[in-house]
PDB file of N, CA and C in Angstrom:
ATOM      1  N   UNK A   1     103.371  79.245  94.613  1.00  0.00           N
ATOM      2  CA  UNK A   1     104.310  79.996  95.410  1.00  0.00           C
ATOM      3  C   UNK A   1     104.244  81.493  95.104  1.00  0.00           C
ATOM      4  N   UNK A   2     104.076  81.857  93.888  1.00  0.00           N
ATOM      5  CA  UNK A   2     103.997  82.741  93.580  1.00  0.00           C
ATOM      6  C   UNK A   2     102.757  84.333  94.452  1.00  0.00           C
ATOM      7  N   UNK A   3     101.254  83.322  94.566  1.00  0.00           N
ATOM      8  CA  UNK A   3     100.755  83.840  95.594  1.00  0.00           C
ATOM      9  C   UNK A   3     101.300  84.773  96.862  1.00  0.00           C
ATOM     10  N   UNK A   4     102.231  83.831  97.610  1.00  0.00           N
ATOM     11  CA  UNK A   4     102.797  84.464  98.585  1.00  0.00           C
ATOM     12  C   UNK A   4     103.688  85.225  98.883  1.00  0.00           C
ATOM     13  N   UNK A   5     104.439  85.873  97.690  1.00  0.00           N
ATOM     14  CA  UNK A   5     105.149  86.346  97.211  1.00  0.00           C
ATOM     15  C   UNK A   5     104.672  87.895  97.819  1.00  0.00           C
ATOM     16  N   UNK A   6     105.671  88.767  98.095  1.00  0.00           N
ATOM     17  CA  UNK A   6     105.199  90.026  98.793  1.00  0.00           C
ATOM     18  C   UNK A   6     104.119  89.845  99.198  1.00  0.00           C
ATOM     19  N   UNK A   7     103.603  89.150 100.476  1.00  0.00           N
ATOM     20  CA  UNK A   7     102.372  89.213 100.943  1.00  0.00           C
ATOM     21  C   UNK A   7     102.448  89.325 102.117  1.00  0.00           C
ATOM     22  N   UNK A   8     101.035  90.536 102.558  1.00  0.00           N
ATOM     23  CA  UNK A   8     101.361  91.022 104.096  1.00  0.00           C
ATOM     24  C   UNK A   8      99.528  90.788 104.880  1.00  0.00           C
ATOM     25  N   UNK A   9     100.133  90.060 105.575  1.00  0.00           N
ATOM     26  CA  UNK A   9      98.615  90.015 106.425  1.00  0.00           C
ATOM     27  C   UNK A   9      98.570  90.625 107.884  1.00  0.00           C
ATOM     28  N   UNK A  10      97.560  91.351 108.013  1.00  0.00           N
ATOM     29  CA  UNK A  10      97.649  92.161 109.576  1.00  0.00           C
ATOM     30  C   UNK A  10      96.339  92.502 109.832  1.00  0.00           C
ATOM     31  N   UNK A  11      95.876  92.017 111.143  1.00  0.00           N
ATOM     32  CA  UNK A  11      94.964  92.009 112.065  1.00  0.00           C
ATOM     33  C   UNK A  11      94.985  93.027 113.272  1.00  0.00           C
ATOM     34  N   UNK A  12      94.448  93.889 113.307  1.00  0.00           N
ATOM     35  CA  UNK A  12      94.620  95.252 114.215  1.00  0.00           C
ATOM     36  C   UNK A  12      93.224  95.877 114.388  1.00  0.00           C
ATOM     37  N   UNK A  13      93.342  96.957 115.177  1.00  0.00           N
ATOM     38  CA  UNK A  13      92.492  98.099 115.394  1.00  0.00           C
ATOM     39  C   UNK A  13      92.619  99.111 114.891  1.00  0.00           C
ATOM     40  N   UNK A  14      91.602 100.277 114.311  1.00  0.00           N
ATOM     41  CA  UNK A  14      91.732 101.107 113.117  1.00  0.00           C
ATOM     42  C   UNK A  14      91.848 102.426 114.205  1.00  0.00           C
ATOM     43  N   UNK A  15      92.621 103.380 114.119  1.00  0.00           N
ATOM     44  CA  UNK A  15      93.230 104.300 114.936  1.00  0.00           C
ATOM     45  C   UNK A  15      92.546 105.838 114.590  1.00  0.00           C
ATOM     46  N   UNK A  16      91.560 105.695 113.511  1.00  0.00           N
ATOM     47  CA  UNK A  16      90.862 106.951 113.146  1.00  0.00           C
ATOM     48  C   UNK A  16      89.599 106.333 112.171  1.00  0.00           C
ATOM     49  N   UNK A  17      88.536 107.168 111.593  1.00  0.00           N
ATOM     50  CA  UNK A  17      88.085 106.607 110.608  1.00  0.00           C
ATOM     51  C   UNK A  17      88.600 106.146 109.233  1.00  0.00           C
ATOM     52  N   UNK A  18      88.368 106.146 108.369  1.00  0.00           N
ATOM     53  CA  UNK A  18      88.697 106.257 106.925  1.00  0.00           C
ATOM     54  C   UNK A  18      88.961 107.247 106.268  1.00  0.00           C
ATOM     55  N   UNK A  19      90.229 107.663 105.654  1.00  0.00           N
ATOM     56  CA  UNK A  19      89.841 108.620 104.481  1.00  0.00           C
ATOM     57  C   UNK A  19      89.871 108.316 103.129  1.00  0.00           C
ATOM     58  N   UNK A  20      88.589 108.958 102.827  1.00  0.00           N
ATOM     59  CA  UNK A  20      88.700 108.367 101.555  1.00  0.00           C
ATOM     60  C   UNK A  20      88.478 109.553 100.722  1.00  0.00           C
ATOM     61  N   UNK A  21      89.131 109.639  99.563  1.00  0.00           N
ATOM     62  CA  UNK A  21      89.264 110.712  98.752  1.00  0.00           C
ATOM     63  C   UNK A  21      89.097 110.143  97.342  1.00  0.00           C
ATOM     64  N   UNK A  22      88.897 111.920  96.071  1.00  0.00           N
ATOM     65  CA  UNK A  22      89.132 111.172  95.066  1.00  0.00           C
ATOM     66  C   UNK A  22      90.342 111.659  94.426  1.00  0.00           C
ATOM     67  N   UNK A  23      90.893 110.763  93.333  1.00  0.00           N
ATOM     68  CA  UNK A  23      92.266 112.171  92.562  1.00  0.00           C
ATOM     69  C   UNK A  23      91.937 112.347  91.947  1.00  0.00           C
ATOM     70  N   UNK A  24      93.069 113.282  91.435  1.00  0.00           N
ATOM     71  CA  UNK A  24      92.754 114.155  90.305  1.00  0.00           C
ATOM     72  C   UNK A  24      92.052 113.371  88.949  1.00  0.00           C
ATOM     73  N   UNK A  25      92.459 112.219  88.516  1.00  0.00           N
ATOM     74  CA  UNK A  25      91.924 111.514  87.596  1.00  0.00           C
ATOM     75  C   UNK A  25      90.580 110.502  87.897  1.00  0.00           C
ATOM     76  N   UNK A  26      90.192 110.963  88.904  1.00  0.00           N
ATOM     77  CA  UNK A  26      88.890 110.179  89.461  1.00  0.00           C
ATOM     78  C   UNK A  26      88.895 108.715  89.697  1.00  0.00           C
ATOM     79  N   UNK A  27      89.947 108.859  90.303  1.00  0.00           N
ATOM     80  CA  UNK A  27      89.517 107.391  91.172  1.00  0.00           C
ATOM     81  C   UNK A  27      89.854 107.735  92.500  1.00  0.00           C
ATOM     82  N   UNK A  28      89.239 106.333  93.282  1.00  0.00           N
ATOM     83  CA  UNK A  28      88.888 106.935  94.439  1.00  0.00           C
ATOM     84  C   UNK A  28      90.185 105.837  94.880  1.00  0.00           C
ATOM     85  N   UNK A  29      90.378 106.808  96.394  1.00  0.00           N
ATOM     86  CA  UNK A  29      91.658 106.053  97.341  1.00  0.00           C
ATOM     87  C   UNK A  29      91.306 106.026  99.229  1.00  0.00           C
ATOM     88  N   UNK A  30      91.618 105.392  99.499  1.00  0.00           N
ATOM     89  CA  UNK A  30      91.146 104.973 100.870  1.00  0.00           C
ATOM     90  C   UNK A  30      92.489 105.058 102.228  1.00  0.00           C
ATOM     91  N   UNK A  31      92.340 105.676 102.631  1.00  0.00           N
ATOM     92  CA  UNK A  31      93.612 105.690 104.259  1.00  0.00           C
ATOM     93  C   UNK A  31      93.474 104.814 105.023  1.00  0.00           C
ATOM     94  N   UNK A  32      93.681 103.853 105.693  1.00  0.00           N
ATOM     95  CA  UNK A  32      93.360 103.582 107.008  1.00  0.00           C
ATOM     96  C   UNK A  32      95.053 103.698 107.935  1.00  0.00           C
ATOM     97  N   UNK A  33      95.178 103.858 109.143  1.00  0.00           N
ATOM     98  CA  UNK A  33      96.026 103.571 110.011  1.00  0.00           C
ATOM     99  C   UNK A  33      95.321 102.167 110.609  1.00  0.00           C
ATOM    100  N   UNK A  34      96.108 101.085 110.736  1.00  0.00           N
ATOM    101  CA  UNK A  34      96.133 100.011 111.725  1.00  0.00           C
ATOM    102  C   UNK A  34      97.356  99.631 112.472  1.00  0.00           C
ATOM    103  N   UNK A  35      96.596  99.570 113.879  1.00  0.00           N
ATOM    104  CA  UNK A  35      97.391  99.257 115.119  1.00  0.00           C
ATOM    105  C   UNK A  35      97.276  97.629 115.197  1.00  0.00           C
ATOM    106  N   UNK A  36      98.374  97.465 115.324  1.00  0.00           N
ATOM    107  CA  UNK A  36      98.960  95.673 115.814  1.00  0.00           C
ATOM    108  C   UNK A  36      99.035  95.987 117.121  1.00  0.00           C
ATOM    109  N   UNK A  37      98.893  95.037 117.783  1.00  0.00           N
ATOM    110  CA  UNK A  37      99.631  94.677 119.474  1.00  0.00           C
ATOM    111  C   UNK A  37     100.642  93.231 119.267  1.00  0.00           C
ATOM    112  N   UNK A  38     101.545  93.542 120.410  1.00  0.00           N
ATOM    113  CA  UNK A  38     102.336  92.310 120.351  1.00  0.00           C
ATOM    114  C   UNK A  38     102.664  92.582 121.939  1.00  0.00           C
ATOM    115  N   UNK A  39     102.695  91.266 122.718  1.00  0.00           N
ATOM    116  CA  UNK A  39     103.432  91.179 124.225  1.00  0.00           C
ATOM    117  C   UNK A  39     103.884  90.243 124.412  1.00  0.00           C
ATOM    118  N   UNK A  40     104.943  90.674 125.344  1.00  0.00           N
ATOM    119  CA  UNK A  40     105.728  89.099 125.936  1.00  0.00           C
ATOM    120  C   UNK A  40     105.514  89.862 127.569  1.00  0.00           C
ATOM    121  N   UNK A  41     106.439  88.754 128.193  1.00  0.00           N
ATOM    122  CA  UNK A  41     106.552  88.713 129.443  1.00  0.00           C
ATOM    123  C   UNK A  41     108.315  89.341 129.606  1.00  0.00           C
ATOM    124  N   UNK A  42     108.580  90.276 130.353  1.00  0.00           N
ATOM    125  CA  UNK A  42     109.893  90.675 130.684  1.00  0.00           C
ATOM    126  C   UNK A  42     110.663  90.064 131.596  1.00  0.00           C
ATOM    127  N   UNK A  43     111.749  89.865 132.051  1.00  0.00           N
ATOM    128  CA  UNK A  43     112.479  88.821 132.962  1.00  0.00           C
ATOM    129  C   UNK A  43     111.703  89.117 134.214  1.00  0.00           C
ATOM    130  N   UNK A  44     111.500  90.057 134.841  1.00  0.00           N
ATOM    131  CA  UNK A  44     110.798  89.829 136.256  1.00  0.00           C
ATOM    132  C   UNK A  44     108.914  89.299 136.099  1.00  0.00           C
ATOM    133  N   UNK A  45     108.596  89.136 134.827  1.00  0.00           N
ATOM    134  CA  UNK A  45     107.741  88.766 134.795  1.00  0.00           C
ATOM    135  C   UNK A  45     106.256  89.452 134.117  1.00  0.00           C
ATOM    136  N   UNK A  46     106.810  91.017 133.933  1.00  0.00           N
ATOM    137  CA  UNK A  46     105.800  91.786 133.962  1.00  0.00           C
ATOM    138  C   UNK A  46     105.003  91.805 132.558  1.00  0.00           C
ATOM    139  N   UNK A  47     103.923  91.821 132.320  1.00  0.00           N
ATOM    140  CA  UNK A  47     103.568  91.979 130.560  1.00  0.00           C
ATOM    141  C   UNK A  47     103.604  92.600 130.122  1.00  0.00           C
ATOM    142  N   UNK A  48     104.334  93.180 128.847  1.00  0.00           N
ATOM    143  CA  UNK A  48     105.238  94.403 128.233  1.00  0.00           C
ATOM    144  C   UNK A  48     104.126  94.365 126.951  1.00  0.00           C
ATOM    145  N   UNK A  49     103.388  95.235 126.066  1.00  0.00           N
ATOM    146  CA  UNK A  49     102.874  95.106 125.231  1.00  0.00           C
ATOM    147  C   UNK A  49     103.184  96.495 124.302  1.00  0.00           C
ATOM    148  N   UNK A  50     103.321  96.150 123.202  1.00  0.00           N
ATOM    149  CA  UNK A  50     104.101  96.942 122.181  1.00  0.00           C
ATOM    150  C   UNK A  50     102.841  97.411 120.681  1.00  0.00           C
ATOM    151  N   UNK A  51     102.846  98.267 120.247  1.00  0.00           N
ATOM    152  CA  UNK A  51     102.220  98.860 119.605  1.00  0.00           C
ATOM    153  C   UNK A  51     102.429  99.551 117.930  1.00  0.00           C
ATOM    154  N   UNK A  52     102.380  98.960 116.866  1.00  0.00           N
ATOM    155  CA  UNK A  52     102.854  99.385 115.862  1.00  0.00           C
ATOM    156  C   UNK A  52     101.719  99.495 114.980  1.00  0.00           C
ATOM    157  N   UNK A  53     102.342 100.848 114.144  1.00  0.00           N
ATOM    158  CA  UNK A  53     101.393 101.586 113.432  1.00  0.00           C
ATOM    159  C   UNK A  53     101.823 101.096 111.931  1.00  0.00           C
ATOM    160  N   UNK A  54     100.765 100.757 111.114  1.00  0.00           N
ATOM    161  CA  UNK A  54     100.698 100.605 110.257  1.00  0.00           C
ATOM    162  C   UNK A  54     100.246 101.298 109.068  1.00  0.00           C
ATOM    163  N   UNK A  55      99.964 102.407 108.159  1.00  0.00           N
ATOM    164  CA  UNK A  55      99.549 102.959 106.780  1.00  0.00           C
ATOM    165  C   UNK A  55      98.586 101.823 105.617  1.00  0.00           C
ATOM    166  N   UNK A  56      97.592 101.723 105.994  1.00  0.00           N
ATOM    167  CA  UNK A  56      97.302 100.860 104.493  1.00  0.00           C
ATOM    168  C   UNK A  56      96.019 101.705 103.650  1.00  0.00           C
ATOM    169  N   UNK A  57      96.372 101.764 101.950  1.00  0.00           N
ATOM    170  CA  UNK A  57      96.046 102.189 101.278  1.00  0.00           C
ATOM    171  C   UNK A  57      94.766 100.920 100.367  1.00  0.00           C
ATOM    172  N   UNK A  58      93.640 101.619 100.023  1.00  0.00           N
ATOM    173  CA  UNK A  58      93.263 100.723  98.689  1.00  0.00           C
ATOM    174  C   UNK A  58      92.674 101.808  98.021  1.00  0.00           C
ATOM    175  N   UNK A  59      92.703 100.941  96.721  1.00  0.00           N
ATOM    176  CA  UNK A  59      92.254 102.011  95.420  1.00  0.00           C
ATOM    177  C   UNK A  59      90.524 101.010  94.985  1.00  0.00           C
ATOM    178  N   UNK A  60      90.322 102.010  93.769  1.00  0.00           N
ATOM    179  CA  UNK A  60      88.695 101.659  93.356  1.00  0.00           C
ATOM    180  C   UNK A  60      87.586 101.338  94.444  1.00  0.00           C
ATOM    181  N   UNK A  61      87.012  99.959  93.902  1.00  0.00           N
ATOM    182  CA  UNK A  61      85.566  99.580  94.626  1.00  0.00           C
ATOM    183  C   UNK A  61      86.226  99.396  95.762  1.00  0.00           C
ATOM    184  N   UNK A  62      87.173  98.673  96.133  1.00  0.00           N
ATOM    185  CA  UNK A  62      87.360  98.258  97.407  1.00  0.00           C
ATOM    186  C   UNK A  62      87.765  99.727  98.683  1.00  0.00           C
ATOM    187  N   UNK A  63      88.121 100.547  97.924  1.00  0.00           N
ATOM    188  CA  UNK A  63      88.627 101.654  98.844  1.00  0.00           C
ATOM    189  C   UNK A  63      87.318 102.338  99.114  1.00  0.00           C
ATOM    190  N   UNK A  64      86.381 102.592  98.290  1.00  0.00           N
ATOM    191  CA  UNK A  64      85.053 102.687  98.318  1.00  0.00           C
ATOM    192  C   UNK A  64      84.323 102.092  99.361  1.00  0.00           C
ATOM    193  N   UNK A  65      84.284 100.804  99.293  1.00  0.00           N
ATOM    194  CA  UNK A  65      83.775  99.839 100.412  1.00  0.00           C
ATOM    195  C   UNK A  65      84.349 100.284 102.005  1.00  0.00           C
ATOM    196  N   UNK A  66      85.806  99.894 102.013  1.00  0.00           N
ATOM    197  CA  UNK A  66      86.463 100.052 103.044  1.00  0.00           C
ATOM    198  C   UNK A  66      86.426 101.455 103.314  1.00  0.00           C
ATOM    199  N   UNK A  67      85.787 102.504 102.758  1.00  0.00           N
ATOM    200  CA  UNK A  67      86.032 104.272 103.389  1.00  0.00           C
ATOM    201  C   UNK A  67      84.448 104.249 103.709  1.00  0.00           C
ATOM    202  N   UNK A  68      83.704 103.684 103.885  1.00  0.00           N
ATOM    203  CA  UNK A  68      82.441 102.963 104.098  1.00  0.00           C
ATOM    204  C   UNK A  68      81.930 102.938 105.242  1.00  0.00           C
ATOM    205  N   UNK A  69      82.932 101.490 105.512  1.00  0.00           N
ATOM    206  CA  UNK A  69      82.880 100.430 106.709  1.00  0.00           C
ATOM    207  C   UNK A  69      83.627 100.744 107.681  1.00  0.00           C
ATOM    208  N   UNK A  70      85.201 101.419 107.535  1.00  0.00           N
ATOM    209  CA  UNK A  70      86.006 101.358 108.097  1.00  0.00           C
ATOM    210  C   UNK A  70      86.270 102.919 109.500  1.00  0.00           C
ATOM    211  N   UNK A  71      85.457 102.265 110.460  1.00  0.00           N
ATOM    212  CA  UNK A  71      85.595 103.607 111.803  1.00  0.00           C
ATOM    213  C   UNK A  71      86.403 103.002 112.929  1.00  0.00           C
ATOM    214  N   UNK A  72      86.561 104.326 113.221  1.00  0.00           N
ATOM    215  CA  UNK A  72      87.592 103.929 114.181  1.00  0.00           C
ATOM    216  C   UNK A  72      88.083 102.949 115.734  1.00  0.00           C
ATOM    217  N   UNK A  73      88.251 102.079 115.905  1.00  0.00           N
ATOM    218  CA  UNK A  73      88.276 101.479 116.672  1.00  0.00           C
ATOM    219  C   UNK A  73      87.760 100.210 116.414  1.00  0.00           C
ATOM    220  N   UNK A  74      87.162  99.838 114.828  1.00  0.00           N
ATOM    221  CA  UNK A  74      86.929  98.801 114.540  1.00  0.00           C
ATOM    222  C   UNK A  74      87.926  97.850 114.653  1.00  0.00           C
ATOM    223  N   UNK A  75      87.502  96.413 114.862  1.00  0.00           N
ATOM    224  CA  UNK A  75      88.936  95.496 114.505  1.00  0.00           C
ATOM    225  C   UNK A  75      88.554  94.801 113.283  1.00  0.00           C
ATOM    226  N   UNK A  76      89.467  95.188 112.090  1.00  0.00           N
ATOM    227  CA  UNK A  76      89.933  94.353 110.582  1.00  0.00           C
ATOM    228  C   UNK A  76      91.169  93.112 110.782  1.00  0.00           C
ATOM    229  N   UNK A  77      90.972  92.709 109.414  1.00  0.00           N
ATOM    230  CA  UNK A  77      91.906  92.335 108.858  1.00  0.00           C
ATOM    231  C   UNK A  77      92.251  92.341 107.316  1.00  0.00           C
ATOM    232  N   UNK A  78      93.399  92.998 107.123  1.00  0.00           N
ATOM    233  CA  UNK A  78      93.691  93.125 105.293  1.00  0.00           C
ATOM    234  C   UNK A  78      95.079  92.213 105.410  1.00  0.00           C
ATOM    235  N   UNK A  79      94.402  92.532 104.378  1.00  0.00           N
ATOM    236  CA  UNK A  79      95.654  91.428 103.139  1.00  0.00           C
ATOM    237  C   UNK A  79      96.117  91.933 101.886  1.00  0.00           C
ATOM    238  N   UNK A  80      97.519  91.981 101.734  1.00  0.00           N
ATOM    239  CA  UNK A  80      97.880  93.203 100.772  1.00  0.00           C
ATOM    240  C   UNK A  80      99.664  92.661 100.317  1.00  0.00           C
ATOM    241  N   UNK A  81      99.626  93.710  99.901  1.00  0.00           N
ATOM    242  CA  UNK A  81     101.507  94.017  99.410  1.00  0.00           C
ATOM    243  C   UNK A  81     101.995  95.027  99.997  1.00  0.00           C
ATOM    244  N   UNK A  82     103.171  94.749 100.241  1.00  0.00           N
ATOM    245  CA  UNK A  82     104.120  96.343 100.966  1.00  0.00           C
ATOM    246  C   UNK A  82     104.725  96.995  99.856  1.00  0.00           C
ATOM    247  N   UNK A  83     104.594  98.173  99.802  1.00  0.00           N
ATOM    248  CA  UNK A  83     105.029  99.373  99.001  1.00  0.00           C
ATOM    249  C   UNK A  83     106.237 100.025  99.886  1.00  0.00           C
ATOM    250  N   UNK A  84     106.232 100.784  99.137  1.00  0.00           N
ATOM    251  CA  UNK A  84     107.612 101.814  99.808  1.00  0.00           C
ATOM    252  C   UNK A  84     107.362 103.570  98.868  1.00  0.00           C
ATOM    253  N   UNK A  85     106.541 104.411  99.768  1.00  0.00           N
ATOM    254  CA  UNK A  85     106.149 105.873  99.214  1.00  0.00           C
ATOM    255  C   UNK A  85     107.477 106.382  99.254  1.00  0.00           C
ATOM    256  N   UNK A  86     108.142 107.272  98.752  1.00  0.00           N
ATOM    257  CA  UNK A  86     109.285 108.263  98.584  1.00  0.00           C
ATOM    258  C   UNK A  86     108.490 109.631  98.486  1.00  0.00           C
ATOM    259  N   UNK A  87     108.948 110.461  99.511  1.00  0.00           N
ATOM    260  CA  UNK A  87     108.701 111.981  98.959  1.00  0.00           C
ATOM    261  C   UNK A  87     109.361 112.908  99.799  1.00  0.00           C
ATOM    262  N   UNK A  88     109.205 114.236  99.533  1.00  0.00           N
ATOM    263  CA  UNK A  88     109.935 115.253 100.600  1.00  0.00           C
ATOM    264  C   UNK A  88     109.240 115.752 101.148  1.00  0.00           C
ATOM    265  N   UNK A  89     109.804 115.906 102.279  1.00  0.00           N
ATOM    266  CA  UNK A  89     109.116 116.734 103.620  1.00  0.00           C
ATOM    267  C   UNK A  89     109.564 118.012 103.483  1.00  0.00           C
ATOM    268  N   UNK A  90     108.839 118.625 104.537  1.00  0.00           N
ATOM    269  CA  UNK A  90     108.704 120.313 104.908  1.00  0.00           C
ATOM    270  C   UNK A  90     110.242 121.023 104.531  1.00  0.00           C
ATOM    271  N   UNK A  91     111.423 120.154 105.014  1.00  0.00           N
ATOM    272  CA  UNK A  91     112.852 120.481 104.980  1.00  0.00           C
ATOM    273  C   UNK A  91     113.434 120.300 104.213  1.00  0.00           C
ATOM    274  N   UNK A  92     112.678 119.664 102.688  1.00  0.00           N
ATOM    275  CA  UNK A  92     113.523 119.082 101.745  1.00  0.00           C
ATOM    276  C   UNK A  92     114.591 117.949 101.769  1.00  0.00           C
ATOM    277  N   UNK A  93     113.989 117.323 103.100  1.00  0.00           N
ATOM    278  CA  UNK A  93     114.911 115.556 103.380  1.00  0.00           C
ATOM    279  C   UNK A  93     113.796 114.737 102.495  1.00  0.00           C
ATOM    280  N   UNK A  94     114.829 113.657 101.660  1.00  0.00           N
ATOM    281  CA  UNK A  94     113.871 112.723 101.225  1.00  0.00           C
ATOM    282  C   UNK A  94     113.448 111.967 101.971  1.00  0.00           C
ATOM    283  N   UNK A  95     112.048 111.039 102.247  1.00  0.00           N
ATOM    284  CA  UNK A  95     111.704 110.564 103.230  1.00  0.00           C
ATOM    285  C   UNK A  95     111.310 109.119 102.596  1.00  0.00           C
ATOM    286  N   UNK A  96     111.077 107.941 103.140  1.00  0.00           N
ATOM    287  CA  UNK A  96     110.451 106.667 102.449  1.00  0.00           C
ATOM    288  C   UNK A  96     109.600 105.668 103.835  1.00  0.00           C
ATOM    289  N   UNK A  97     108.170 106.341 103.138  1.00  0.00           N
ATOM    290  CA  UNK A  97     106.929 105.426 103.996  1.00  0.00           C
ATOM    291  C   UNK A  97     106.801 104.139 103.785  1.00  0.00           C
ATOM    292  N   UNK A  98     106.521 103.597 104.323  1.00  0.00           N
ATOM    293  CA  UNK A  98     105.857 102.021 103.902  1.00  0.00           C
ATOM    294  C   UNK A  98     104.750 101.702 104.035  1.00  0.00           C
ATOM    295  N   UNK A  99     103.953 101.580 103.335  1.00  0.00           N
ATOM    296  CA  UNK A  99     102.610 101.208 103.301  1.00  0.00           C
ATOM    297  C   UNK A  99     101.621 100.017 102.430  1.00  0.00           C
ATOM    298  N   UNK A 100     100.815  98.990 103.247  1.00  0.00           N
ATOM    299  CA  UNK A 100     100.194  98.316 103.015  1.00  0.00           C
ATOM    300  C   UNK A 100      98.927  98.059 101.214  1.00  0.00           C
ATOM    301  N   UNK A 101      99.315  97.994 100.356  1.00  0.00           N
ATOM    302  CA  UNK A 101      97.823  98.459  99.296  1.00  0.00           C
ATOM    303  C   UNK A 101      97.528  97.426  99.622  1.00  0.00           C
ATOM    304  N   UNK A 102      96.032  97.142  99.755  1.00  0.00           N
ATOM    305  CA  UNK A 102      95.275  96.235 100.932  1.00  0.00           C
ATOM    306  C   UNK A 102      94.379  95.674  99.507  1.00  0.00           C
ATOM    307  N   UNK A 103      94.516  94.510  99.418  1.00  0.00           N
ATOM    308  CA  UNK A 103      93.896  93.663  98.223  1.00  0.00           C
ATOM    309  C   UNK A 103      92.638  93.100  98.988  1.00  0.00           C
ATOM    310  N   UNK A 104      92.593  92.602 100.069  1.00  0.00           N
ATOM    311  CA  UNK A 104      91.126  92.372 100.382  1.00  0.00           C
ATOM    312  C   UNK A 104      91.626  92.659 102.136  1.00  0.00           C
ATOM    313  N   UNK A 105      90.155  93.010 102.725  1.00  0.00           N
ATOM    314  CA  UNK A 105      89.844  92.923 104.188  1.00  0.00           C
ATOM    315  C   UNK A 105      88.674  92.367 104.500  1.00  0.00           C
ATOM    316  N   UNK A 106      88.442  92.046 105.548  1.00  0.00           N
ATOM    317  CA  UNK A 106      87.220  91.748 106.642  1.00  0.00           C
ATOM    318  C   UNK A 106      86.828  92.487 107.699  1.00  0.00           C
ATOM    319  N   UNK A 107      86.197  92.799 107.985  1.00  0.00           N
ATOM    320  CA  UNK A 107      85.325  93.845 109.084  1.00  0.00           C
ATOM    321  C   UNK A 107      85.767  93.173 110.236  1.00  0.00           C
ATOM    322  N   UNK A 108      85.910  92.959 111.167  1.00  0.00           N
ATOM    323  CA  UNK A 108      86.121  91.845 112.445  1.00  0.00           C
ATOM    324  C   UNK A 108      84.797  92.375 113.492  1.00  0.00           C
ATOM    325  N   UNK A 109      84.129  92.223 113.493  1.00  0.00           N
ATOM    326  CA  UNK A 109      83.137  93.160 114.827  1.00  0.00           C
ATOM    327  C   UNK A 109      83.286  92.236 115.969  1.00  0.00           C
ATOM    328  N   UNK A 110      83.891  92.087 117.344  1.00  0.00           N
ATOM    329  CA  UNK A 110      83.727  91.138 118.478  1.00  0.00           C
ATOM    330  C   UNK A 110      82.607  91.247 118.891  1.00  0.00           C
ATOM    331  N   UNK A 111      82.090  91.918 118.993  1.00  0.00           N
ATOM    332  CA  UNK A 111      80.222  92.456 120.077  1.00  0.00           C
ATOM    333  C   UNK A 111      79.256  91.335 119.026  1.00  0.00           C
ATOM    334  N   UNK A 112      79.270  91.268 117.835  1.00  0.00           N
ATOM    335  CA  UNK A 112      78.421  90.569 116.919  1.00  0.00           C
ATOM    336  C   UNK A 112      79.120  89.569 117.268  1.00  0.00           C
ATOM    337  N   UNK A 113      79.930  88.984 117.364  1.00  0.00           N
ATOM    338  CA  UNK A 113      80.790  87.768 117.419  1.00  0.00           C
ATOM    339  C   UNK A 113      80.490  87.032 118.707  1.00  0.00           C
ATOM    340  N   UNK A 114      80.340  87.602 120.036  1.00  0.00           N
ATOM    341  CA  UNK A 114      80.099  87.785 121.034  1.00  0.00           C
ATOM    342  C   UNK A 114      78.796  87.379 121.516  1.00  0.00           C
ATOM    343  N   UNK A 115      78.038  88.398 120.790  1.00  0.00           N
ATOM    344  CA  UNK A 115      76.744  87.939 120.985  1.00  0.00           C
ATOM    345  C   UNK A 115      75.698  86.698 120.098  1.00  0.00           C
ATOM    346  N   UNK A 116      76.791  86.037 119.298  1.00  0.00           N
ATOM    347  CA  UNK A 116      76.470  84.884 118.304  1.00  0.00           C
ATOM    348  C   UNK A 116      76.892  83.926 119.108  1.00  0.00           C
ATOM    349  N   UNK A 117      78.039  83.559 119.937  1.00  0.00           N
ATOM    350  CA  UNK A 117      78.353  82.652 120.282  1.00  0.00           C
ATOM    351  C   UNK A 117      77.532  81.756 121.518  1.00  0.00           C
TER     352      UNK A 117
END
């Protein structure tokens, strides 16, 4: 049980490339934005589809890998824990992000997928 414990899985499209940087203490860290879709149908019928942005972070080899692989418009999937960033903005309001640290992903390519089947 313990496994599933803070665990976040999300399947999307990547909304920019990768950034990947190093810090100050030399390790390396990885950005991605991922887009979810979700739709229903609205009472007259119409298909309403909704769009949420996601932040996910990885550190070391894997952020390495994934600042790599990871361009834009690819479709992934990671698997991770939710965090919660705190910091201040331009105005001195405290602010609190939420973001994904992504313990493993998969590349998703449909065109290879596509053309295998």
């Amino acid at each position: 049980m313990n496994g599933i414990r803070n665990s976040v899985t999300l399947i999307g499209f990547l909304g920019q490339d990768a950034k990947m940087i190093q810090t100050a203490n030399g390790k390396t860290l990885t950005n991605v934005s991922l887009a979810t879709n979700d739709s229903y149908r609205n009472k007259r019928g119409d298909r309403i589809t909704t769009t949420e942005w996601h932040r996910c972070i990885a550190w070391g080899k894997l952020a390495e890998v994934m600042g790599n692989l990871c361009k834009k418009g690819s479709e992934v999937a990671v698997r991770g824990k939710l965090t919660y960033n705190s910091y201040e903005d331009k105005n001195g309001v405290q602010r609190i992000s939420p973001q994904v640290v992504v313990q493993e992903f998969v590349l998703l390519d449909r065109k290879k997928m596509e053309e295998a089947a």
